[in-house]
C-alpha atoms as a PDB file:
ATOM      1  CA  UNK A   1       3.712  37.145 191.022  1.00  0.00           C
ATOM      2  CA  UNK A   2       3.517  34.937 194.240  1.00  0.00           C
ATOM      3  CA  UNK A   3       4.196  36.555 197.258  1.00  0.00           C
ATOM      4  CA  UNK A   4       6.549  35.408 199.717  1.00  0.00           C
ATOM      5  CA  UNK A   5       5.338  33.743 203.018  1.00  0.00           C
ATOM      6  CA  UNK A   6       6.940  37.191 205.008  1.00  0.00           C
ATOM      7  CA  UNK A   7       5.589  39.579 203.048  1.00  0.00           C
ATOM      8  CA  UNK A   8       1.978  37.831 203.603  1.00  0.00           C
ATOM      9  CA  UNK A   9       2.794  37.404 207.444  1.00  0.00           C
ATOM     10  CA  UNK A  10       3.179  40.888 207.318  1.00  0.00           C
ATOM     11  CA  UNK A  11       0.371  41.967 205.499  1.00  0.00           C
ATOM     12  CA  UNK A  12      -1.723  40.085 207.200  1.00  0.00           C
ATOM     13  CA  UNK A  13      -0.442  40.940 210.592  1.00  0.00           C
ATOM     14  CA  UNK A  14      -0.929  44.550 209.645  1.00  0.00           C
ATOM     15  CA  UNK A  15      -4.240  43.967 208.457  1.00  0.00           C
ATOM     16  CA  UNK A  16      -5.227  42.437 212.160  1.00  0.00           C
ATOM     17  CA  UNK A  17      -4.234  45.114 213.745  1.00  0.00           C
ATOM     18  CA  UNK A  18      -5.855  47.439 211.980  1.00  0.00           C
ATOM     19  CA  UNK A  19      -8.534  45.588 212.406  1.00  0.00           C
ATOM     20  CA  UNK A  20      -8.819  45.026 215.834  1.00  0.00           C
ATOM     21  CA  UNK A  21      -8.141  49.124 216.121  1.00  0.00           C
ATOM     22  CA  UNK A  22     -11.212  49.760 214.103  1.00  0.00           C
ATOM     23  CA  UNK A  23     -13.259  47.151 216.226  1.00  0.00           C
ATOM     24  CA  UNK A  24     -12.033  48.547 219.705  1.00  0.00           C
ATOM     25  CA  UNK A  25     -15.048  51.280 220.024  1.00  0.00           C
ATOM     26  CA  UNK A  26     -17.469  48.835 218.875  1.00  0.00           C
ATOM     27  CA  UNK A  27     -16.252  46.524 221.996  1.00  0.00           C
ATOM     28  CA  UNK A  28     -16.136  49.058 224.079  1.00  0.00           C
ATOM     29  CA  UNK A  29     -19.861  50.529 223.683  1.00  0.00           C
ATOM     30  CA  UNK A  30     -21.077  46.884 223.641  1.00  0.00           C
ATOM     31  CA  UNK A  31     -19.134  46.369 227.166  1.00  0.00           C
ATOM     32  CA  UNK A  32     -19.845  49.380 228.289  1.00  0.00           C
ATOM     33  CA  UNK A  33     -23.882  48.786 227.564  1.00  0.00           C
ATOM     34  CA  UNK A  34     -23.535  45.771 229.646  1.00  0.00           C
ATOM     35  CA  UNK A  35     -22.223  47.775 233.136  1.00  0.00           C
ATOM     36  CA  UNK A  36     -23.833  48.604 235.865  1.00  0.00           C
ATOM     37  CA  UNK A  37     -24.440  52.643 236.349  1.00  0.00           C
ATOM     38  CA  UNK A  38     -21.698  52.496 239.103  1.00  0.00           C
ATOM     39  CA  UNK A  39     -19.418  50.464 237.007  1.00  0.00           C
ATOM     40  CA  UNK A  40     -20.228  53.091 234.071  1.00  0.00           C
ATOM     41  CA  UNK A  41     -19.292  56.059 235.831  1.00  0.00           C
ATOM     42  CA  UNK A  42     -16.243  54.279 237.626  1.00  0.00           C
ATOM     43  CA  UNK A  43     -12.256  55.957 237.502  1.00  0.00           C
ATOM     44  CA  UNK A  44     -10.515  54.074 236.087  1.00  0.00           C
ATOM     45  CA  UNK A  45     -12.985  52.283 233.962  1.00  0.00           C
ATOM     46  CA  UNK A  46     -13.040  49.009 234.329  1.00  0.00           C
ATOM     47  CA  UNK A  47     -12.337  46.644 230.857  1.00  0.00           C
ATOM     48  CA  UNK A  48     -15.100  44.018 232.062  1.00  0.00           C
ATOM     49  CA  UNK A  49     -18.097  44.639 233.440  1.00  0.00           C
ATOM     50  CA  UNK A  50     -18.923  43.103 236.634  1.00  0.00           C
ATOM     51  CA  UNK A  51     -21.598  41.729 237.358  1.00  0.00           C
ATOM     52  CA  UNK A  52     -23.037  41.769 233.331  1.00  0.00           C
ATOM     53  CA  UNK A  53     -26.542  43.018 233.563  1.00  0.00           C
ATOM     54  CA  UNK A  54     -29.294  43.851 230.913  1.00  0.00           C
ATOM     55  CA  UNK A  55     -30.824  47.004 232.710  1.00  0.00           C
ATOM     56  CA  UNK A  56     -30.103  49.437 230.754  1.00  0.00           C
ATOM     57  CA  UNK A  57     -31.975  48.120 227.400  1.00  0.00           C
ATOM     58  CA  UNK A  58     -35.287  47.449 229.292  1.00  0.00           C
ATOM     59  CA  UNK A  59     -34.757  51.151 230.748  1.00  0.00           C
ATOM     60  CA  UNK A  60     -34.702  52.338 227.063  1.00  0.00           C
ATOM     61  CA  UNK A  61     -37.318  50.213 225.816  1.00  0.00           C
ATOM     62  CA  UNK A  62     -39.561  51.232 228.394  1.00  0.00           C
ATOM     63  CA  UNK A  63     -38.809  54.782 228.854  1.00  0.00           C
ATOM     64  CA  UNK A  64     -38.129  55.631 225.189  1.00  0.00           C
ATOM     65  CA  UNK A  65     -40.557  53.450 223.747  1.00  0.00           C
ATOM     66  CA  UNK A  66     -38.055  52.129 221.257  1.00  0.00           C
ATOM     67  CA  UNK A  67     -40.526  49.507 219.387  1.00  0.00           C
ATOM     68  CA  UNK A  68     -42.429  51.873 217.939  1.00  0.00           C
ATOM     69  CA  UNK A  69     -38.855  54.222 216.566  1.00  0.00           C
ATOM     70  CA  UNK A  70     -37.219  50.247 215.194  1.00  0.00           C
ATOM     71  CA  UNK A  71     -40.408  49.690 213.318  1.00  0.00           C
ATOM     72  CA  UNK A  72     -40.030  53.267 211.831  1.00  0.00           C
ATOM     73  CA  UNK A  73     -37.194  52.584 210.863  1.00  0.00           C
ATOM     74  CA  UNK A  74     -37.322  49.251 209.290  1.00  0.00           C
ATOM     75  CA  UNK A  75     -40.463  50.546 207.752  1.00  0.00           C
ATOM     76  CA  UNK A  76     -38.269  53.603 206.036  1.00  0.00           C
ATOM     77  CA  UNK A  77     -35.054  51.825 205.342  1.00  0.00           C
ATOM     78  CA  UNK A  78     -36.889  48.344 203.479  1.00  0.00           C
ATOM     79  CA  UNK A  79     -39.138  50.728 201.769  1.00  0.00           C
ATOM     80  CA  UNK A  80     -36.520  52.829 200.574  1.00  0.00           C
ATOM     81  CA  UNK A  81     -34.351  49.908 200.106  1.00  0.00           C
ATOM     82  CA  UNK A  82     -36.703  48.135 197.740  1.00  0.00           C
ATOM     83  CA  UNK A  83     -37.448  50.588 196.174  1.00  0.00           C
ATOM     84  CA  UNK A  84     -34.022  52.013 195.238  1.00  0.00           C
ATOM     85  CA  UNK A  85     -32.614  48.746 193.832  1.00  0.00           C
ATOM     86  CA  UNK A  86     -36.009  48.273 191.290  1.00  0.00           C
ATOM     87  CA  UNK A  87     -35.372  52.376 190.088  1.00  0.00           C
ATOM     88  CA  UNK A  88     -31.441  52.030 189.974  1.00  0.00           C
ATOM     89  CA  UNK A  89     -31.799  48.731 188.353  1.00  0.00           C
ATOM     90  CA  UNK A  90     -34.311  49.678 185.629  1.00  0.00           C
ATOM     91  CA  UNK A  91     -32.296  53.374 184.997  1.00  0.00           C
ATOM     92  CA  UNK A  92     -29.022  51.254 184.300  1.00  0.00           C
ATOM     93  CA  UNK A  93     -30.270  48.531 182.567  1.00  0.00           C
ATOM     94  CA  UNK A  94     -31.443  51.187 179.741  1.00  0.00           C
ATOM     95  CA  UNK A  95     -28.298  53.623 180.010  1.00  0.00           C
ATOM     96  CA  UNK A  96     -26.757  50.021 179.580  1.00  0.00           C
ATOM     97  CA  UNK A  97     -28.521  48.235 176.822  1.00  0.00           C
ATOM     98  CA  UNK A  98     -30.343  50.833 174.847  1.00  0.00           C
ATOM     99  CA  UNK A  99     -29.215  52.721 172.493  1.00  0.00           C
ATOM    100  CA  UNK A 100     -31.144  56.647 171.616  1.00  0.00           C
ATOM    101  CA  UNK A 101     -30.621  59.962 171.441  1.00  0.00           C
ATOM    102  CA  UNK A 102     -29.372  61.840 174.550  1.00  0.00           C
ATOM    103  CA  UNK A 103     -28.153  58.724 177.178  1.00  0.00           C
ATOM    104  CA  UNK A 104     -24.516  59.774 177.036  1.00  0.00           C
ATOM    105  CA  UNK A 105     -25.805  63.482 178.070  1.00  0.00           C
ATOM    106  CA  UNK A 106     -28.560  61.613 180.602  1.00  0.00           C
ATOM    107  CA  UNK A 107     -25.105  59.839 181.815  1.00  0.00           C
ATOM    108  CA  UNK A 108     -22.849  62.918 182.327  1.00  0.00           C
ATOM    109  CA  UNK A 109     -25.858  64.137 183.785  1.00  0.00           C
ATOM    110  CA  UNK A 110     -25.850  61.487 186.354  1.00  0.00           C
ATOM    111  CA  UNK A 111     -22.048  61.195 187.086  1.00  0.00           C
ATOM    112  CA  UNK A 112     -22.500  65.368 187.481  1.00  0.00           C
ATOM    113  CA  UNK A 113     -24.825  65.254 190.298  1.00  0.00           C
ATOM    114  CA  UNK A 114     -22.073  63.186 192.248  1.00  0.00           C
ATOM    115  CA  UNK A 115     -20.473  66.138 192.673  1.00  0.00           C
ATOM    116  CA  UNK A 116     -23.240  68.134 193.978  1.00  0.00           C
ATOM    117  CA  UNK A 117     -23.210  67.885 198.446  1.00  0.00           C
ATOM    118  CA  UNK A 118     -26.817  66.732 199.405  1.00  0.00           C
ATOM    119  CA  UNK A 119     -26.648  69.905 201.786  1.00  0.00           C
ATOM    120  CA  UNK A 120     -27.484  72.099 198.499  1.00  0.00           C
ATOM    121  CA  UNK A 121     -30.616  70.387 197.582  1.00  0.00           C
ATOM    122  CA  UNK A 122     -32.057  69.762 201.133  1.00  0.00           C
ATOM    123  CA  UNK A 123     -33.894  72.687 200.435  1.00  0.00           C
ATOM    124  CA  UNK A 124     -35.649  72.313 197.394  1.00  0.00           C
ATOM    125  CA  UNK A 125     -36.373  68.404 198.190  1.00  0.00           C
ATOM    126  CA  UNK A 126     -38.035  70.082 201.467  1.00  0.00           C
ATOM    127  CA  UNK A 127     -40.155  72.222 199.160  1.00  0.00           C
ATOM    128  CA  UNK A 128     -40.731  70.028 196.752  1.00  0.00           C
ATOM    129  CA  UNK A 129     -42.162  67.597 199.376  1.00  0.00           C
ATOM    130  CA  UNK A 130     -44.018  70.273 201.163  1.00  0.00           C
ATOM    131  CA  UNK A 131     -46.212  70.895 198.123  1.00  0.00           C
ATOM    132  CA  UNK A 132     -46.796  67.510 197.812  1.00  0.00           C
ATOM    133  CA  UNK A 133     -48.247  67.116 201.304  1.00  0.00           C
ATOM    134  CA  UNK A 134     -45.508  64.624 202.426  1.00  0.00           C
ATOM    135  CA  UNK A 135     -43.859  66.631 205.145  1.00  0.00           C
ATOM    136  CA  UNK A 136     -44.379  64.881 208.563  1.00  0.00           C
ATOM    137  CA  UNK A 137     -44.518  61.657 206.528  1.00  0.00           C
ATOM    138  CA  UNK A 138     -42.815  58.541 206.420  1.00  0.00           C
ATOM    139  CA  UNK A 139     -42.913  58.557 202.872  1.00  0.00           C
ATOM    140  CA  UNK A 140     -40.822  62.133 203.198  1.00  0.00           C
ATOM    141  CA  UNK A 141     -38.068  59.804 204.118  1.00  0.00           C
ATOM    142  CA  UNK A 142     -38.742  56.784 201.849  1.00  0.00           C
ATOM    143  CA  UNK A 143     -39.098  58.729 198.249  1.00  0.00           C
ATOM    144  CA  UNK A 144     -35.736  61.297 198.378  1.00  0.00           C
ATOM    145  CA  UNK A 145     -33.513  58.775 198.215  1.00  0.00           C
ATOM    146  CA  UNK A 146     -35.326  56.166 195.993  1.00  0.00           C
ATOM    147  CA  UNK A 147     -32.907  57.501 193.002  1.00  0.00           C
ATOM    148  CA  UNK A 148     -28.856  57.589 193.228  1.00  0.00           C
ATOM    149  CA  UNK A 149     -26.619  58.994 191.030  1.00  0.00           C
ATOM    150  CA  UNK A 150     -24.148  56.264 192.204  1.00  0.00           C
ATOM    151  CA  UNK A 151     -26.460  53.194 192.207  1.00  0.00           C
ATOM    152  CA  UNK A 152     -27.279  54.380 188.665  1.00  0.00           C
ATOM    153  CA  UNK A 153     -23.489  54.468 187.781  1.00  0.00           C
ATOM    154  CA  UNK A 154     -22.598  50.990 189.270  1.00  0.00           C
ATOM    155  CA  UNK A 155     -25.460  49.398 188.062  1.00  0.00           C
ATOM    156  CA  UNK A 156     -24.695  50.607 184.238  1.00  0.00           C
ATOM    157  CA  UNK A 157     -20.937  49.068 184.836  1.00  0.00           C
ATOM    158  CA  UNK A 158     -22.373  45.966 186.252  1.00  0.00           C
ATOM    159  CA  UNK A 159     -24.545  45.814 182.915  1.00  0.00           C
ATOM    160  CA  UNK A 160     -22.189  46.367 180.497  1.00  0.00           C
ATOM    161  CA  UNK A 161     -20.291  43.256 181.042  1.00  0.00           C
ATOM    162  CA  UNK A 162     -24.016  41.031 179.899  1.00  0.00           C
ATOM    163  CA  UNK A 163     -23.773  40.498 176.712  1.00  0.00           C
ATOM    164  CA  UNK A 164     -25.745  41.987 174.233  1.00  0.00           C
ATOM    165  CA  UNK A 165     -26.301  38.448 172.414  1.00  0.00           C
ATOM    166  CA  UNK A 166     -27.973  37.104 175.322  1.00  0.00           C
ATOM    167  CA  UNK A 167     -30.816  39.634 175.237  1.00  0.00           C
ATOM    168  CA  UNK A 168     -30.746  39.495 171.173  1.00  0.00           C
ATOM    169  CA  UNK A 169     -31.183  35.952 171.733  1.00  0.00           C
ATOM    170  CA  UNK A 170     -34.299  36.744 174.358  1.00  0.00           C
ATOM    171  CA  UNK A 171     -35.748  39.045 171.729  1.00  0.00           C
ATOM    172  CA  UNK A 172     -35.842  36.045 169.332  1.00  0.00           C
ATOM    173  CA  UNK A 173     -37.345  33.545 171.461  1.00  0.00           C
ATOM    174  CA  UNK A 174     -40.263  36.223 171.825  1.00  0.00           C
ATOM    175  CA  UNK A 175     -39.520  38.049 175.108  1.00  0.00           C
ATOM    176  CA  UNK A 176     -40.653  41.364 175.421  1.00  0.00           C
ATOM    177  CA  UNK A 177     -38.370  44.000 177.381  1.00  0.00           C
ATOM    178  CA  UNK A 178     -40.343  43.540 180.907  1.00  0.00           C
ATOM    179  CA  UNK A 179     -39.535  39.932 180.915  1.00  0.00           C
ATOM    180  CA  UNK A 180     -35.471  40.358 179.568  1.00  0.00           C
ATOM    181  CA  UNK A 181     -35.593  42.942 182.569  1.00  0.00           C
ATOM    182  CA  UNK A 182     -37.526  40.336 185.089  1.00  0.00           C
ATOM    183  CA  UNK A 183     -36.614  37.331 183.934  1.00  0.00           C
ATOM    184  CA  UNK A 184     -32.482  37.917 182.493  1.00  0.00           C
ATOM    185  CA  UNK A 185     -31.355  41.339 184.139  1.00  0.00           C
ATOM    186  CA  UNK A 186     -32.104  40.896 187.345  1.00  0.00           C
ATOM    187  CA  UNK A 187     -31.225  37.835 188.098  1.00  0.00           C
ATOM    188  CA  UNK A 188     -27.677  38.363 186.159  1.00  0.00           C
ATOM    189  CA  UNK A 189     -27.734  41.753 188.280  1.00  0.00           C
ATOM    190  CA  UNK A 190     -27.870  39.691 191.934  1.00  0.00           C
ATOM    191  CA  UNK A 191     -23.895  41.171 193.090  1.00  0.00           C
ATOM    192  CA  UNK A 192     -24.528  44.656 192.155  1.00  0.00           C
ATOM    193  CA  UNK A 193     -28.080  44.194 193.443  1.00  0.00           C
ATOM    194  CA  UNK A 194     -26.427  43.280 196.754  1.00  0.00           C
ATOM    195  CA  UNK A 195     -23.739  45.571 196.958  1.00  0.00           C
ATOM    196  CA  UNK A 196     -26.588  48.337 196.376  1.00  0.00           C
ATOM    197  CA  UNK A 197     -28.658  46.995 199.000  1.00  0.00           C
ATOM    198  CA  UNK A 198     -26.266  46.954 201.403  1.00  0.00           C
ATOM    199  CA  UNK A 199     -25.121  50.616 201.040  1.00  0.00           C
ATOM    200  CA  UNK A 200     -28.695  51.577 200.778  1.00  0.00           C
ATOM    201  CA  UNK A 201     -29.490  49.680 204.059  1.00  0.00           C
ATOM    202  CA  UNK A 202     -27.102  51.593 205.829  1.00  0.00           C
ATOM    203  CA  UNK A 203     -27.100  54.678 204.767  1.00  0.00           C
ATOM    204  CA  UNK A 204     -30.733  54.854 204.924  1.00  0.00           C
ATOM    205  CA  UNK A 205     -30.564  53.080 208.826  1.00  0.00           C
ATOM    206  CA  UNK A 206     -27.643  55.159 209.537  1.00  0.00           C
ATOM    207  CA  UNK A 207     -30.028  58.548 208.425  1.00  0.00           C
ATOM    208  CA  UNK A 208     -29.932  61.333 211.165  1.00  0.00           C
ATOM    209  CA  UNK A 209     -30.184  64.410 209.251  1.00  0.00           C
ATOM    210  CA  UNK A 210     -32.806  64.208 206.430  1.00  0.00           C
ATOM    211  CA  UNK A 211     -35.140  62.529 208.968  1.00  0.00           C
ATOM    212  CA  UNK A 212     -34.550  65.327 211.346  1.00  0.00           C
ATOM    213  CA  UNK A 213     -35.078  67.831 208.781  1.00  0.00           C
ATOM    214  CA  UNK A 214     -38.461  66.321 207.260  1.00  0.00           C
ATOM    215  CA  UNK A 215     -40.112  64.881 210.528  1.00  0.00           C
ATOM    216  CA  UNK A 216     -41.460  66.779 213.715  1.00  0.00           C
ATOM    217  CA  UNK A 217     -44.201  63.882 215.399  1.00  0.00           C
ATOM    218  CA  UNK A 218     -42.188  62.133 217.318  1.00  0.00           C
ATOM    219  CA  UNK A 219     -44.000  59.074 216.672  1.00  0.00           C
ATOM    220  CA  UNK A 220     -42.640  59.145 213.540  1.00  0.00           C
ATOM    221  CA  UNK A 221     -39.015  59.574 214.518  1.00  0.00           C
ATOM    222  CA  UNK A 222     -36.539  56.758 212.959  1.00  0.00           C
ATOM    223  CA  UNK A 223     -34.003  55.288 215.266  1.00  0.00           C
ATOM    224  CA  UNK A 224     -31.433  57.622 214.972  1.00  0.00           C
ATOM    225  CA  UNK A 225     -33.721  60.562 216.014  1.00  0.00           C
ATOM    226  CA  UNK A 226     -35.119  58.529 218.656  1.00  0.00           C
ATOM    227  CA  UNK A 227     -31.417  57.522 219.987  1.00  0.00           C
ATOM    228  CA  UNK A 228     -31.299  61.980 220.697  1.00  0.00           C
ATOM    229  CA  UNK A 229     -33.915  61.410 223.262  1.00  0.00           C
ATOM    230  CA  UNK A 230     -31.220  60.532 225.689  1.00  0.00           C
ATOM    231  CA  UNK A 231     -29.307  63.523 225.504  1.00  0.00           C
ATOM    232  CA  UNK A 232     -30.457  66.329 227.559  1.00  0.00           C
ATOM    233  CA  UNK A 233     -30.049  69.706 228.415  1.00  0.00           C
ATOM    234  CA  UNK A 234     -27.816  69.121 231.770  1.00  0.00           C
ATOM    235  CA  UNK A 235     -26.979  65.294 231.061  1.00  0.00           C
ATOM    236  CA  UNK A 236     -26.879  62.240 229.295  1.00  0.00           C
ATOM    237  CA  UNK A 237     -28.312  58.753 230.077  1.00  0.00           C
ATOM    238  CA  UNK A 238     -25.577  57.265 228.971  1.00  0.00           C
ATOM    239  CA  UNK A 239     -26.622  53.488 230.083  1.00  0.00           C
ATOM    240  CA  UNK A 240     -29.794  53.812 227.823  1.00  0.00           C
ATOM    241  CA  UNK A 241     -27.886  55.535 224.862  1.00  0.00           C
ATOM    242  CA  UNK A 242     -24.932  52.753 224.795  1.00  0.00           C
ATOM    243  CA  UNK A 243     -27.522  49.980 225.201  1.00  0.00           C
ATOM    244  CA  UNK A 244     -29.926  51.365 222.337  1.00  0.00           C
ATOM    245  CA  UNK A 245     -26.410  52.040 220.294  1.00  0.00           C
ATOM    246  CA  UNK A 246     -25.625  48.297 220.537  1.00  0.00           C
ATOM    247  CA  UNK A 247     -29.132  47.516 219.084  1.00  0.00           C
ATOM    248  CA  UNK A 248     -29.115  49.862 216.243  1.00  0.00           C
ATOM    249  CA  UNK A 249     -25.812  48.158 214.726  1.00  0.00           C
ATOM    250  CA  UNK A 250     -27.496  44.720 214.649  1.00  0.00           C
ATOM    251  CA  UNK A 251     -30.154  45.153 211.737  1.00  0.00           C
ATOM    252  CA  UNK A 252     -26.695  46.212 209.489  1.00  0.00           C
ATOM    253  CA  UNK A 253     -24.197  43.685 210.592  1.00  0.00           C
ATOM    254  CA  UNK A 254     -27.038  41.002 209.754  1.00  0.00           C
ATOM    255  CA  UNK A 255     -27.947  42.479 206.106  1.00  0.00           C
ATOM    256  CA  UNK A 256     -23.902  42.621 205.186  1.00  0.00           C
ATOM    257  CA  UNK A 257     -23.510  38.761 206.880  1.00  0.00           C
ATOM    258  CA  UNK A 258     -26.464  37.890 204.074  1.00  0.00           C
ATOM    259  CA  UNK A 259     -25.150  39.631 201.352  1.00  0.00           C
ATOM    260  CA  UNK A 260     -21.175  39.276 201.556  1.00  0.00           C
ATOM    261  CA  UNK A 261     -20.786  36.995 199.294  1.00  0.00           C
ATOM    262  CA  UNK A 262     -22.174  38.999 196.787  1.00  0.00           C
ATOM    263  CA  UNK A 263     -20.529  42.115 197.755  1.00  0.00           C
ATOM    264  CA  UNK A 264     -16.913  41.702 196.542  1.00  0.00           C
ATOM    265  CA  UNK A 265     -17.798  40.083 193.063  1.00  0.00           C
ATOM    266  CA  UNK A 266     -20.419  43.148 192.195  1.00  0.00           C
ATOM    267  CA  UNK A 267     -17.780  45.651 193.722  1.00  0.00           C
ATOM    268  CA  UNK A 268     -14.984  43.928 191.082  1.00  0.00           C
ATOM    269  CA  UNK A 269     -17.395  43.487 188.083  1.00  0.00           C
ATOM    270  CA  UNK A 270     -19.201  47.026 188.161  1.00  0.00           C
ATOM    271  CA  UNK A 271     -16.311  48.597 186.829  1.00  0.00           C
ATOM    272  CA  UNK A 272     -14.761  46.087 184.484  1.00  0.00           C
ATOM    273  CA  UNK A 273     -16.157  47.482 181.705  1.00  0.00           C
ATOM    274  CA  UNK A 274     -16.164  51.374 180.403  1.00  0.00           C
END
């Protein structure tokens, strides 16, 4: 059915407002980092800031020795990243393409755990981690997560759709499973890949809790933790927190600019087929 030009006008207009709504805090922390501390505190605020000055990222650079929190953190999230996509990939492509005893049980086993909140295990991951020597760790941060229930789940969809007389065809020509998995899966995989990497990427950036929970040097602490510094007892430094703030979306706005055009294809194709 094609749609009539109003009804798109519409649509679309609604769709631009909403998002310019959605985008309105994000302009307003990125202004706001830009002010002056007089212009900052100011009643009425003012929309603009006038004159634009940088002070209040050196101030957090120098005084909360942010370098060493962003390398932390990219440390953690590529790690964990990296990591996630070759477990995820390798656990679907066999609930996907193999056939054995037990995989639809392993599979309602998998979808099951979605329903389980992450606050319930934080406990027995802490343990578990404990025993191993990890706590205090980067790696406490980097090995949790390496294993998703949902990156599991898409991944299987995504697979589904190859067909199996591809990989029969593979097996014929003399390629063992590694190289079908290298050399056919992932490459196939690249969308679902990307939407994974994305979500992983942020949630993993985004991470305030779990790093809270498993880390106590502070020159350890992730971004997020680090970003706490600035909120004291009695006050806030506001000018460092905003300016910090604007920094720590950058690293995800850049990984979903890379990967969007592979985001809405693996998004669509991951659950074409049951």
């Amino acid at each position: 059915m094609v749609m009539k030009p109003m009804a798109k006008i519409a649509i679309y207009s609604i769709l631009s407002v909403a998002a310019v709504l959605w985008l309105l805090p994000v302009l307003w922390v990125v202004i706001s980092a830009l002010k002056t501390n007089s212009d900052l505190y100011s009643f009425p605020p003012k929309l603009w800031p006038d004159p634009v000055t940088f002070e209040h990222f050196k101030a957090a650079f120098k005084k909360g020795d942010f370098g060493l929190y962003f390398m932390n953190s990219t440390i953690v999230t590529i790690s964990s990243t990296l990591l996630l996509l070759l477990i995820n990939s390798m656990a679907g492509f066999a609930l996907a393409k193999y056939r054995f005893r037990g995989s639809s049980i392993i599979l309602i086993a998998f979808i099951s755990t979605l329903m389980i909140p992450i606050e319930v295990i934080m406990i027995p991951i802490f343990k578990v981690l404990s025993a191993l020597g990890l706590y205090n760790s980067l790696l406490a941060i980097i090995i949790p997560p390496a294993a998703t229930p949902t990156g599991v789940f898409l991944m299987r969809q995504y697979l589904l759709t190859v067909p199996d007389e591809l990989l029969e065809a593979a097996r014929m020509d003399g390629a063992g499973e590694w190289k079908i998995y290298w050399s056919i899966i992932l490459p196939i995989a690249k969308p679902i890949l990307a939407v994974l990497a994305i979500f992983s990427f942020m949630w993993r950036w985004d991470d305030f809790v779990w790093p809270l929970i498993a880390i106590s040097d502070p020159s350890k602490y992730t971004i997020q933790l680090a970003l706490s510094n600035f909120i004291g007892e009695y006050n806030v430094d506001w000018g460092s927190l905003l300016a910090m703030s604007v920094i720590t979306m950058l690293p995800v706005l850049i990984v979903f600019m890379v990967f969007q055009r592979y985001f809405v294809s693996g998004m669509i194709t991951s659950g074409m087929k049951g």
